[in-house]
Protein backbone atom coordinates (compact mmCIF):
# COMPACT_ATOMS: atom_id res chain seq x y z
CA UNK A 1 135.22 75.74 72.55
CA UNK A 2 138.41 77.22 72.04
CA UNK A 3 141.16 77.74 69.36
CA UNK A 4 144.43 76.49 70.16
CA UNK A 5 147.46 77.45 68.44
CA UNK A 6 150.46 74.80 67.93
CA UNK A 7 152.94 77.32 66.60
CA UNK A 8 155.03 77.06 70.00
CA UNK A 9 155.00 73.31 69.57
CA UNK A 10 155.95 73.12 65.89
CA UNK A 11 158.52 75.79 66.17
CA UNK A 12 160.17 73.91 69.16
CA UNK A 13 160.28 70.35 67.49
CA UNK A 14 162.11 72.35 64.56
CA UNK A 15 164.00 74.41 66.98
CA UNK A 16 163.31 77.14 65.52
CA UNK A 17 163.01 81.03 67.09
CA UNK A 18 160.31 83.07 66.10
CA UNK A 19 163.25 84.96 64.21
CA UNK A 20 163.90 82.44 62.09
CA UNK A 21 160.07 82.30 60.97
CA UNK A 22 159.82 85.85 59.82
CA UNK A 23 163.06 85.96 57.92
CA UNK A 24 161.41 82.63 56.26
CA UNK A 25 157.73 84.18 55.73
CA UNK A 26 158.47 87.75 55.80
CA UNK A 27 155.85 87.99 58.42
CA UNK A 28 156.84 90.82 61.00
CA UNK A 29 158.03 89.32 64.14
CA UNK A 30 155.50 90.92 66.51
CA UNK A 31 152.94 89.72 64.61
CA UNK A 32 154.18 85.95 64.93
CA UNK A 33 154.73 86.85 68.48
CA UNK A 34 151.75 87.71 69.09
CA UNK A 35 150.32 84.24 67.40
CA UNK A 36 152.38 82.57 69.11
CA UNK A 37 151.68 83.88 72.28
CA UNK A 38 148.25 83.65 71.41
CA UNK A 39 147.24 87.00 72.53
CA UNK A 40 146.33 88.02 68.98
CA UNK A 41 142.69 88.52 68.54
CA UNK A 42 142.56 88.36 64.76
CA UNK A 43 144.78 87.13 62.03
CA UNK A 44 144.72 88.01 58.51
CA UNK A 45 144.40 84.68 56.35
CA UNK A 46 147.60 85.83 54.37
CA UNK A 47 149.92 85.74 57.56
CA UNK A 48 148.28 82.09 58.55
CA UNK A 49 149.02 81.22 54.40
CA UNK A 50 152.34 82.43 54.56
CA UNK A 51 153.17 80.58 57.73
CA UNK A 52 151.50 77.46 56.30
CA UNK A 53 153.40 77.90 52.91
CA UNK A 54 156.48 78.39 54.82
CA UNK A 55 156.98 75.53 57.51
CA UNK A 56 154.52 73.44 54.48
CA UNK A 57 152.00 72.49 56.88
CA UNK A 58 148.03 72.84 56.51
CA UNK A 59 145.88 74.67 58.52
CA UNK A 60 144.74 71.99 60.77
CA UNK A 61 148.07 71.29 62.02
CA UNK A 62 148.94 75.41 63.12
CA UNK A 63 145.06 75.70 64.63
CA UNK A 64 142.92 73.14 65.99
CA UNK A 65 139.77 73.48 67.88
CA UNK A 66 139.43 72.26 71.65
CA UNK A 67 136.65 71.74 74.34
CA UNK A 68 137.14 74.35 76.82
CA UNK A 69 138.60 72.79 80.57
């Protein structure tokens, strides 16, 4: 099983840039790049609160758990 991020799908049906997140969340953008991206191997739970807080979505709908292919 694998973690999958949504953050590229969310952002796009917002059309919103990463940009736009951090000014919103005052998350650094390379951070949020890297979720994005998902290359990032951790993240702290106060970047995934502030994203949550600031696009007001739960966890479940910026990570979700999937069977690997």
């Amino acid at each position: 099983m694998n973690i999958k991020c949504n953050l590229p799908r969310i952002l796009g049906e917002r059309r919103m840039k990463i940009s736009d997140l951090s000014r919103l969340t005052g998350v650094h953008r390379n951070i949020l790049t890297r979720i994005y991206n998902e290359s990032a191997n951790r993240v702290d739970l106060d970047v995934i609160v502030a994203i949550c807080a600031g696009l007001s979505i739960q966890v479940g709908e910026l990570y979700e758990v999937v069977e690997e292919d």
